[in-house]
PDB file of N, CA and C in Angstrom:
ATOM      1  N   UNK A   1     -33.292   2.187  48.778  1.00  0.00           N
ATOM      2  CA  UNK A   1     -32.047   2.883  49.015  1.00  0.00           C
ATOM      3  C   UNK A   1     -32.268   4.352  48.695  1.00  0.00           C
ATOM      4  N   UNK A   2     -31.785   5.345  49.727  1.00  0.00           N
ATOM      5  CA  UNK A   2     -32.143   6.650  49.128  1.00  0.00           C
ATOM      6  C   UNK A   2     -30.624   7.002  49.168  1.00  0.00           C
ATOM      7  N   UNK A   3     -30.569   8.202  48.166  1.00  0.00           N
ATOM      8  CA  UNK A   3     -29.522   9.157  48.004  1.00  0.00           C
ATOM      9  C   UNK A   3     -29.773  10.808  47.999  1.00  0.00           C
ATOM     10  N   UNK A   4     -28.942  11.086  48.966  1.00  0.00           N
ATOM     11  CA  UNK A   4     -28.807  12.121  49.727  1.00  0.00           C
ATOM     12  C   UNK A   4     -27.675  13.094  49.298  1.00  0.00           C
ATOM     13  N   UNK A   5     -27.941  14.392  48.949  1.00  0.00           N
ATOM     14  CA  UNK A   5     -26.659  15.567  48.777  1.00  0.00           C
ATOM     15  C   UNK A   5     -26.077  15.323  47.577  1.00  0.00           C
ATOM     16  N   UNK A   6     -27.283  15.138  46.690  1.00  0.00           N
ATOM     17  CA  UNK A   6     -26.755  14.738  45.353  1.00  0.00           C
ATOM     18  C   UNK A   6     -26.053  15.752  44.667  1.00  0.00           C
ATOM     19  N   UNK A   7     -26.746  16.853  44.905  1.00  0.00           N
ATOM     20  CA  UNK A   7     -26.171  18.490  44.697  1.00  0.00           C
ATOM     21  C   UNK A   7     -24.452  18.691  44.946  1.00  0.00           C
ATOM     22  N   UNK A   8     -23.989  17.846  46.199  1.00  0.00           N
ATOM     23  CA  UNK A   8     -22.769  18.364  46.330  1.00  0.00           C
ATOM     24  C   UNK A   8     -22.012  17.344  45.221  1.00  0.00           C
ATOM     25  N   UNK A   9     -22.343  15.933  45.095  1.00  0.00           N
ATOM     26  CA  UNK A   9     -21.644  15.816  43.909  1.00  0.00           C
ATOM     27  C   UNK A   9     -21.849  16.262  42.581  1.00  0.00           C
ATOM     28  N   UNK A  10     -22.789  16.480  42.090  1.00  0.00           N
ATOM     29  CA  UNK A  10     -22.513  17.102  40.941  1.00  0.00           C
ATOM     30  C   UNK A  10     -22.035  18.553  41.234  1.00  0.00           C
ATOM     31  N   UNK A  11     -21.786  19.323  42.067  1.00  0.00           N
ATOM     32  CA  UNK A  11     -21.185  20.179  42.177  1.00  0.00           C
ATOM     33  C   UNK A  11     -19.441  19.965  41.972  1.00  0.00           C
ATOM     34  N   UNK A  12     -19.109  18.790  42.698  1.00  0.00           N
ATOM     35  CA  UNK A  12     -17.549  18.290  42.656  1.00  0.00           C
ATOM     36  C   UNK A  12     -17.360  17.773  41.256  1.00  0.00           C
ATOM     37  N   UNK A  13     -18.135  17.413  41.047  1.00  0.00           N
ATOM     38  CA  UNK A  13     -18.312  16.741  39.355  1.00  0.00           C
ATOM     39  C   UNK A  13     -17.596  18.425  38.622  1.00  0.00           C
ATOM     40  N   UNK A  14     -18.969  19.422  38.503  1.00  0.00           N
ATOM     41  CA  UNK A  14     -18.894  20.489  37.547  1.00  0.00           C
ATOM     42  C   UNK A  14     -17.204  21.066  37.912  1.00  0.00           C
ATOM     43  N   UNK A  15     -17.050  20.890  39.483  1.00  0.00           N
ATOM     44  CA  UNK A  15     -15.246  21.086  39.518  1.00  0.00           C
ATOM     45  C   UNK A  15     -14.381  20.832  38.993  1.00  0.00           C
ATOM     46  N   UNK A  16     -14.563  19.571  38.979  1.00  0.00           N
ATOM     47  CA  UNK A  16     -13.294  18.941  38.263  1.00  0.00           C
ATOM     48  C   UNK A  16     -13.154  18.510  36.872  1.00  0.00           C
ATOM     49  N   UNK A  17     -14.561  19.044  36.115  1.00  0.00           N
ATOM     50  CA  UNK A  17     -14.904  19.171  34.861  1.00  0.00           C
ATOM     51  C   UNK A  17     -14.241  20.450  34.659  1.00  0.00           C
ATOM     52  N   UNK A  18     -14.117  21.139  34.997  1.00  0.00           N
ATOM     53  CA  UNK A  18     -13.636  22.858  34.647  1.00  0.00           C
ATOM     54  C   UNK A  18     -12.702  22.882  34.840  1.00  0.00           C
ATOM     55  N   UNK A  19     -12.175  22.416  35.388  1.00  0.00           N
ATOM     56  CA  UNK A  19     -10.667  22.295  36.106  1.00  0.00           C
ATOM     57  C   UNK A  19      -9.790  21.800  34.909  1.00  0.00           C
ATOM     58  N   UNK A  20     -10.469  20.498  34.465  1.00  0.00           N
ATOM     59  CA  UNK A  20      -9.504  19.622  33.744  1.00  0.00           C
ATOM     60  C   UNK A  20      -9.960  19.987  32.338  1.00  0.00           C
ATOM     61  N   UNK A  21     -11.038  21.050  32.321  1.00  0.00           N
ATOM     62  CA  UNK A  21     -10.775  21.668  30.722  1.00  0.00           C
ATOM     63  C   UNK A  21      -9.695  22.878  30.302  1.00  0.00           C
ATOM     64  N   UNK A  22      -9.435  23.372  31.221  1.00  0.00           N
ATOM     65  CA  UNK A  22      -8.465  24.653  31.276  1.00  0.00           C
ATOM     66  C   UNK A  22      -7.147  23.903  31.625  1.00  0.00           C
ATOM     67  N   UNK A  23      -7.025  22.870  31.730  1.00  0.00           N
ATOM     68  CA  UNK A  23      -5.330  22.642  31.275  1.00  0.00           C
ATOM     69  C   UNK A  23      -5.325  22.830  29.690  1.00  0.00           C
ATOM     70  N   UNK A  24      -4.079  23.088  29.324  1.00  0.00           N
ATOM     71  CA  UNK A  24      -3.579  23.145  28.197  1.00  0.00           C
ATOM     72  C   UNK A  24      -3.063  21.628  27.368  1.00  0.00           C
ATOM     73  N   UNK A  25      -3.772  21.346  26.133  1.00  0.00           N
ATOM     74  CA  UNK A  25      -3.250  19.948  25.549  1.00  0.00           C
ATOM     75  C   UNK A  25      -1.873  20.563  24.413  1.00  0.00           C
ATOM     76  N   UNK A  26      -1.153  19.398  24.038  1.00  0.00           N
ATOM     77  CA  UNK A  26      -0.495  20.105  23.093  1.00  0.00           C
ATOM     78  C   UNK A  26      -0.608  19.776  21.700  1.00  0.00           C
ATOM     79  N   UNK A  27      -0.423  20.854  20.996  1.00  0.00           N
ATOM     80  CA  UNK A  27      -1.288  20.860  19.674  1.00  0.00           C
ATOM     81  C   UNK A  27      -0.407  19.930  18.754  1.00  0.00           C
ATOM     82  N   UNK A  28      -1.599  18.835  17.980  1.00  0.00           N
ATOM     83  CA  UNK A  28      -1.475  17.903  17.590  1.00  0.00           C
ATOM     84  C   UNK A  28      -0.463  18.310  16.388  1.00  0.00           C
ATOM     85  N   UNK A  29       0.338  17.353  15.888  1.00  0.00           N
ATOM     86  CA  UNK A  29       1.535  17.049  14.546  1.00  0.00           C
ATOM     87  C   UNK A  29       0.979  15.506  13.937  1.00  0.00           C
ATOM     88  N   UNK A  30       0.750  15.979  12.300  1.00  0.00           N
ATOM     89  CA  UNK A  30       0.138  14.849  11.675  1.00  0.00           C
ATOM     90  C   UNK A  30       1.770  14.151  11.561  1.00  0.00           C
ATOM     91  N   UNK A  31       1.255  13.545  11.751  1.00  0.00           N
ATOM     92  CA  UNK A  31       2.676  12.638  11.188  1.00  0.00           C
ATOM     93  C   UNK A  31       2.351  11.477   9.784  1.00  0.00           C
ATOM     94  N   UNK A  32       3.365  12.006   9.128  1.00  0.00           N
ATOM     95  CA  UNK A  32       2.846  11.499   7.531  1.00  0.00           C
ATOM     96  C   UNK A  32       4.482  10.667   7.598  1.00  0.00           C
ATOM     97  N   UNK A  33       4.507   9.622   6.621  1.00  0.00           N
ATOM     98  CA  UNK A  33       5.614   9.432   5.877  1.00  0.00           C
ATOM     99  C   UNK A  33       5.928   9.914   4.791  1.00  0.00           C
ATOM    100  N   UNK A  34       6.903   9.765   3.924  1.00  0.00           N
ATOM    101  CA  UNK A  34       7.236  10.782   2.755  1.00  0.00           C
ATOM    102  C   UNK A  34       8.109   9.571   2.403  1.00  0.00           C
ATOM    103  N   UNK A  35       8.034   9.627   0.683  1.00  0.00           N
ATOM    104  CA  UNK A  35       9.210   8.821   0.104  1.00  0.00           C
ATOM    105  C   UNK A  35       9.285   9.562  -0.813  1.00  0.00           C
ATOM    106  N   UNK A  36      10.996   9.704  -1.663  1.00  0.00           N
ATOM    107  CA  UNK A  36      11.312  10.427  -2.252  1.00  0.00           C
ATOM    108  C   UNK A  36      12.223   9.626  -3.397  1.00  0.00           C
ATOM    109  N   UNK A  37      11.810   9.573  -4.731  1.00  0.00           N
ATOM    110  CA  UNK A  37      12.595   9.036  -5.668  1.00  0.00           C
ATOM    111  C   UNK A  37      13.096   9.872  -6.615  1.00  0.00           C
ATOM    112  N   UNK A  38      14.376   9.615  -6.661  1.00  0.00           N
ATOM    113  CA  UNK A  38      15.162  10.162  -7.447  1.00  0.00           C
ATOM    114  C   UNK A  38      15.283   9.268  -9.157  1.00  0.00           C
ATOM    115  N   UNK A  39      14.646   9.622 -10.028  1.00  0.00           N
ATOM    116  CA  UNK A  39      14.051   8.737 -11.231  1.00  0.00           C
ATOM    117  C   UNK A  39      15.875   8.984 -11.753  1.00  0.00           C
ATOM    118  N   UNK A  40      16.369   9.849 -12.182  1.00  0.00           N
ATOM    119  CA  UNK A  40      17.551  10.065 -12.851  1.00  0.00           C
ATOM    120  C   UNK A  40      18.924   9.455 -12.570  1.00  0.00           C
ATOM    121  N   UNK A  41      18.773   9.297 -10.895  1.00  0.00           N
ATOM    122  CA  UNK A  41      19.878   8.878 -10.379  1.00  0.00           C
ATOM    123  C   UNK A  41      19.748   7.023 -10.314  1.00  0.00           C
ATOM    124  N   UNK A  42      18.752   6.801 -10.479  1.00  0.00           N
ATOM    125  CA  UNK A  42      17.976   5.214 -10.735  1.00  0.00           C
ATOM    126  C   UNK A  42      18.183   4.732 -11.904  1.00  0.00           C
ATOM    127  N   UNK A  43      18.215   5.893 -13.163  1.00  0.00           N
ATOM    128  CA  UNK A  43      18.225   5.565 -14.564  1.00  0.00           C
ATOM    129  C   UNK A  43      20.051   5.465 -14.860  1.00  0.00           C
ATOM    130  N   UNK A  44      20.486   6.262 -14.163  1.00  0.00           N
ATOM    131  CA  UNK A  44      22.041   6.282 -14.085  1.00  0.00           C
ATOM    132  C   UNK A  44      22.461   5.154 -13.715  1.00  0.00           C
ATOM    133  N   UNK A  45      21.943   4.533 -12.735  1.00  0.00           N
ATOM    134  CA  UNK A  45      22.750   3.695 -12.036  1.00  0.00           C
ATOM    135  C   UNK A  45      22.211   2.290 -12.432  1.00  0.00           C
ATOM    136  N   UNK A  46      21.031   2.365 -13.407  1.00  0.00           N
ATOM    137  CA  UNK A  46      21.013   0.989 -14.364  1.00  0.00           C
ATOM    138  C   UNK A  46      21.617   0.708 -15.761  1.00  0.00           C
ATOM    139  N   UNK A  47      22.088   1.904 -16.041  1.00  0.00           N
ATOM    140  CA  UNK A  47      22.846   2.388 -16.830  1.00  0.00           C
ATOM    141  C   UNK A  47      24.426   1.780 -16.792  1.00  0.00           C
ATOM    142  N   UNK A  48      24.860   1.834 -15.880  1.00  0.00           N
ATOM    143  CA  UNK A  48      26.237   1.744 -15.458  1.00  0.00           C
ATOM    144  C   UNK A  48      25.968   0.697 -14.756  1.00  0.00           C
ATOM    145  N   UNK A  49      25.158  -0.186 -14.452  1.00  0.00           N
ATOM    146  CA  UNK A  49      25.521  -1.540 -14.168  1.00  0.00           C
ATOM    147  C   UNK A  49      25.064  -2.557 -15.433  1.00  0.00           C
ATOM    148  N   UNK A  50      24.268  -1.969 -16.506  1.00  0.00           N
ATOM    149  CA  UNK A  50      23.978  -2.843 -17.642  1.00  0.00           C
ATOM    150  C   UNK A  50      25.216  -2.495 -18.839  1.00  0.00           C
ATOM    151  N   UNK A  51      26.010  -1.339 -18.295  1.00  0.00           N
ATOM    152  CA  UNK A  51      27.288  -0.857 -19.108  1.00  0.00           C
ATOM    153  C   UNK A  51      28.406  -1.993 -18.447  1.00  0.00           C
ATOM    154  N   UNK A  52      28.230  -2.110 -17.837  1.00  0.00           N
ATOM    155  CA  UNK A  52      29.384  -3.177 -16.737  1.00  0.00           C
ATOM    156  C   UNK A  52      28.833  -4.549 -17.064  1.00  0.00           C
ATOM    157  N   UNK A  53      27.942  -5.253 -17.058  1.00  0.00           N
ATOM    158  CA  UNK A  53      27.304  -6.563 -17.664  1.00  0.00           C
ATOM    159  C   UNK A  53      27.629  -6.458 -18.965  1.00  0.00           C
ATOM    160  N   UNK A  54      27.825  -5.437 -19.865  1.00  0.00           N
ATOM    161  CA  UNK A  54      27.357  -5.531 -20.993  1.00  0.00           C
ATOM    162  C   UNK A  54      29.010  -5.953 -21.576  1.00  0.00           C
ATOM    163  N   UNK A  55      29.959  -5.056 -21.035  1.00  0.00           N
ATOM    164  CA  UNK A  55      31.436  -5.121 -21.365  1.00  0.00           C
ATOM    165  C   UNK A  55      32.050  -6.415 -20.778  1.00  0.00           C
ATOM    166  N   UNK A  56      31.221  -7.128 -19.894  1.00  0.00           N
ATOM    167  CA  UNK A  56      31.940  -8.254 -19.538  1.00  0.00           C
ATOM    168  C   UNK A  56      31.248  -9.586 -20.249  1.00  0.00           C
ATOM    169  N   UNK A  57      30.166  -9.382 -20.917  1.00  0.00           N
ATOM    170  CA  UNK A  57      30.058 -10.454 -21.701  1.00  0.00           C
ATOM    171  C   UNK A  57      29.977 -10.491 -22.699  1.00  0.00           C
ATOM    172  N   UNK A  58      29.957  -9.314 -23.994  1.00  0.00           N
ATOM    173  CA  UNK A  58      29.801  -9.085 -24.642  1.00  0.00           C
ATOM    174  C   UNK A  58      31.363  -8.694 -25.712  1.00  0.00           C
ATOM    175  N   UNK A  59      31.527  -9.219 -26.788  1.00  0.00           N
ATOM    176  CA  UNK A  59      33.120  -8.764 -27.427  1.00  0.00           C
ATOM    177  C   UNK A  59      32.739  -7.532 -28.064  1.00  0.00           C
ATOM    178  N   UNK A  60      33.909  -7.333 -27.966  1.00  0.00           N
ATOM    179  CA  UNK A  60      33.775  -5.561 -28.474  1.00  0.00           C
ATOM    180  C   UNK A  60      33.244  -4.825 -29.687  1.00  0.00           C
ATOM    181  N   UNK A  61      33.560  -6.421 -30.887  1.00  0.00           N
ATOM    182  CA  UNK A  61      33.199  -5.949 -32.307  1.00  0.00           C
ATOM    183  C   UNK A  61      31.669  -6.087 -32.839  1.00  0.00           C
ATOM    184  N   UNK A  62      31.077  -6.802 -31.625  1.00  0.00           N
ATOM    185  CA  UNK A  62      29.757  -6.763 -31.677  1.00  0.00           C
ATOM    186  C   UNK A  62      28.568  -5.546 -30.831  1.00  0.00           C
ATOM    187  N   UNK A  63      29.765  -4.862 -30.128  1.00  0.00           N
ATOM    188  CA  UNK A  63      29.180  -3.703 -29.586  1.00  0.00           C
ATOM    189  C   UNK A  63      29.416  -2.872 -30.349  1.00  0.00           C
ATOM    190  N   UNK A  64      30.459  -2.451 -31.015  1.00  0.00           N
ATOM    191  CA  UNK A  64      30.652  -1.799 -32.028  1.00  0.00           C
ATOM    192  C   UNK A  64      29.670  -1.806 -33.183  1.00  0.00           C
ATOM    193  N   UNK A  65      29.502  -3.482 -33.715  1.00  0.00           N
ATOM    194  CA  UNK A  65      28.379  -3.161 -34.456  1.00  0.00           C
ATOM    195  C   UNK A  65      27.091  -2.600 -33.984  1.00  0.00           C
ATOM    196  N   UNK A  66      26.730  -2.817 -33.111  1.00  0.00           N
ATOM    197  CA  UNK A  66      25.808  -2.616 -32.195  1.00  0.00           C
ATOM    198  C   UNK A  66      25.194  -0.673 -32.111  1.00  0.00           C
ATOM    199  N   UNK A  67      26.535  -0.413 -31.797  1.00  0.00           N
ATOM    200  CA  UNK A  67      26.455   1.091 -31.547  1.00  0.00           C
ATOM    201  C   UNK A  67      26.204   1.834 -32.940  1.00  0.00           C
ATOM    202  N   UNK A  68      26.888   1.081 -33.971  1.00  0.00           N
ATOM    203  CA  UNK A  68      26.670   1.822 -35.282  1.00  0.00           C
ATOM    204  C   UNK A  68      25.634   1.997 -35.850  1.00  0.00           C
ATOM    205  N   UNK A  69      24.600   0.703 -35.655  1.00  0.00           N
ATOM    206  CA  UNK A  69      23.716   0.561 -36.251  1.00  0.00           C
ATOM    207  C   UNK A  69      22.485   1.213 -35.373  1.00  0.00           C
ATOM    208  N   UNK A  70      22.740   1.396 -34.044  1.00  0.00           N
ATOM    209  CA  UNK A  70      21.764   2.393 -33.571  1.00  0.00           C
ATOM    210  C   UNK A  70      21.949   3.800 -34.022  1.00  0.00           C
ATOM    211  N   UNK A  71      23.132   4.316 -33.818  1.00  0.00           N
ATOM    212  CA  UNK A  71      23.698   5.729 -34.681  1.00  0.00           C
ATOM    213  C   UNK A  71      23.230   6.209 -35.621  1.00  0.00           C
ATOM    214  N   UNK A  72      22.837   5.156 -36.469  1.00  0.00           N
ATOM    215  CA  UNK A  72      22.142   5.347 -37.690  1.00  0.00           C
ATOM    216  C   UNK A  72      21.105   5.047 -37.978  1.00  0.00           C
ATOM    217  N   UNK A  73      20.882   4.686 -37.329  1.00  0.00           N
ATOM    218  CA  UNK A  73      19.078   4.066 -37.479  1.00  0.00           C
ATOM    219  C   UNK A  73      18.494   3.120 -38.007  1.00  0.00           C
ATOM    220  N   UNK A  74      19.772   2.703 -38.373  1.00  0.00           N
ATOM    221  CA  UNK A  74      18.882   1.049 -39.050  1.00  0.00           C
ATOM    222  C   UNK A  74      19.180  -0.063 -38.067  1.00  0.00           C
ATOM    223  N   UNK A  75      18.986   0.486 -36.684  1.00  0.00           N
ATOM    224  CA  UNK A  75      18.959  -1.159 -35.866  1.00  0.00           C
ATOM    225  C   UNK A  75      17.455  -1.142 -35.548  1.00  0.00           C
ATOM    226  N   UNK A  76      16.781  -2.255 -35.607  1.00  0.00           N
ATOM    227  CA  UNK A  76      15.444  -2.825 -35.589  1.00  0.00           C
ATOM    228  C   UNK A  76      15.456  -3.799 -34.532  1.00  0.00           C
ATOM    229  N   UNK A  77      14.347  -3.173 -33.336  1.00  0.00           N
ATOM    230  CA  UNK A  77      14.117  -4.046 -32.122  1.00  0.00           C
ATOM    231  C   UNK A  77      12.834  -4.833 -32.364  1.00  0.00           C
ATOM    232  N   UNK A  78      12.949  -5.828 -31.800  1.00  0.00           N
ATOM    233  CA  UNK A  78      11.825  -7.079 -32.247  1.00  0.00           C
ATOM    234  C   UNK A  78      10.991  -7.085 -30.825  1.00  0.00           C
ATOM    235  N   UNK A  79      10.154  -6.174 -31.431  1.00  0.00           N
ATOM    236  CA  UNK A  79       8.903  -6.322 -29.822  1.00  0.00           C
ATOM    237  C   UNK A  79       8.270  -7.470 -29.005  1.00  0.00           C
ATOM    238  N   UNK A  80       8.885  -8.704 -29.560  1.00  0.00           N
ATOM    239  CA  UNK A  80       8.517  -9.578 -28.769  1.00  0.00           C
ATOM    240  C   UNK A  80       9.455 -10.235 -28.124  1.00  0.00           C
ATOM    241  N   UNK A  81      10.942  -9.874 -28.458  1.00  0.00           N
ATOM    242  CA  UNK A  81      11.520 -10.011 -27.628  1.00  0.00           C
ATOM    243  C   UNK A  81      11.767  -9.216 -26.626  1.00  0.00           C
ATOM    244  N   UNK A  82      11.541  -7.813 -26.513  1.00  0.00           N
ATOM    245  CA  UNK A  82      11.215  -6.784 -25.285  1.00  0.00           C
ATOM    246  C   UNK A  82      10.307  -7.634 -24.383  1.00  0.00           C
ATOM    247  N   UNK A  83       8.998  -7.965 -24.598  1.00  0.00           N
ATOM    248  CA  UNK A  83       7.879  -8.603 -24.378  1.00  0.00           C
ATOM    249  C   UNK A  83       8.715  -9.952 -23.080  1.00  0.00           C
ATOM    250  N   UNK A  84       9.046 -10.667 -24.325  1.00  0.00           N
ATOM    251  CA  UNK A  84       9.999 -11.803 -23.292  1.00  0.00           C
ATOM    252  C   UNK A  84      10.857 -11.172 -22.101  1.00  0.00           C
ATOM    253  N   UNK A  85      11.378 -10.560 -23.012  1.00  0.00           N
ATOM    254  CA  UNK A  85      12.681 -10.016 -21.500  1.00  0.00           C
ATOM    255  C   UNK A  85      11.739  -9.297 -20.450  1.00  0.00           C
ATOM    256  N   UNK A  86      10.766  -8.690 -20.682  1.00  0.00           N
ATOM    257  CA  UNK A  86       9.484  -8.054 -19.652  1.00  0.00           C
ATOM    258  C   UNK A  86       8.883  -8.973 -18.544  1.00  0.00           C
ATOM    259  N   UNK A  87       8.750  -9.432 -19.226  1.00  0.00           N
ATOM    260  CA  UNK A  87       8.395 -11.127 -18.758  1.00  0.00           C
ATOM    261  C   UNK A  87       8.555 -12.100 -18.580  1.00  0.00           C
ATOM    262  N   UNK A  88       9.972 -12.068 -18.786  1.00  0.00           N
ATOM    263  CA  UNK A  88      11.273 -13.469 -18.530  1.00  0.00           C
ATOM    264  C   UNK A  88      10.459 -14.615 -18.659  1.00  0.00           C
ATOM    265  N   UNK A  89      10.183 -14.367 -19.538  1.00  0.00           N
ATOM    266  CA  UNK A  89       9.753 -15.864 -20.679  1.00  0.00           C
ATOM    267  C   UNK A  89      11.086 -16.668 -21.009  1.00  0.00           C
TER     268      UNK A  89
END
């Protein structure tokens, strides 16, 4: 099999190679996601729903004690019950 006028295609080739480099692409945008936490408004709002649990099961004279004895500093937390509640043991 012979091939003949090989010249004119790679000539049409180098055409439409040049051609289709001088269009214009459009310049790339990374596209990232983003998440955004608001730590304060999270701490608020466990705040005021463990303030709302807390008043509905809890009687008042034991929050009272409760509050006093943190006030003052002699309430003592038992690290293994943190531990449990961490770990819903």
């Amino acid at each position: 099999m012979e091939i003949k006028n090989i010249s004119g295609i790679v000539n049409t080739y180098n055409k439409v190679k040049m051609s289709g480099s001088k269009a214009k692409t459009a310049p790339t945008v990374a596209k990232t996601d983003k998440v955004e936490f608001n730590f304060a408004r999270s701490v608020e709002a466990a705040k005021s729903n463990l303030a709302a649990q807390l008043s509905a099961d809890a009687p008042a004279e034991k929050v009272d004690m409760l509050a006093e004895a943190v006030n003052s500093g002699s309430y003592q937390v038992d690290p293994e019950s943190i531990v449990d509640s961490i770990l819903m043991f």
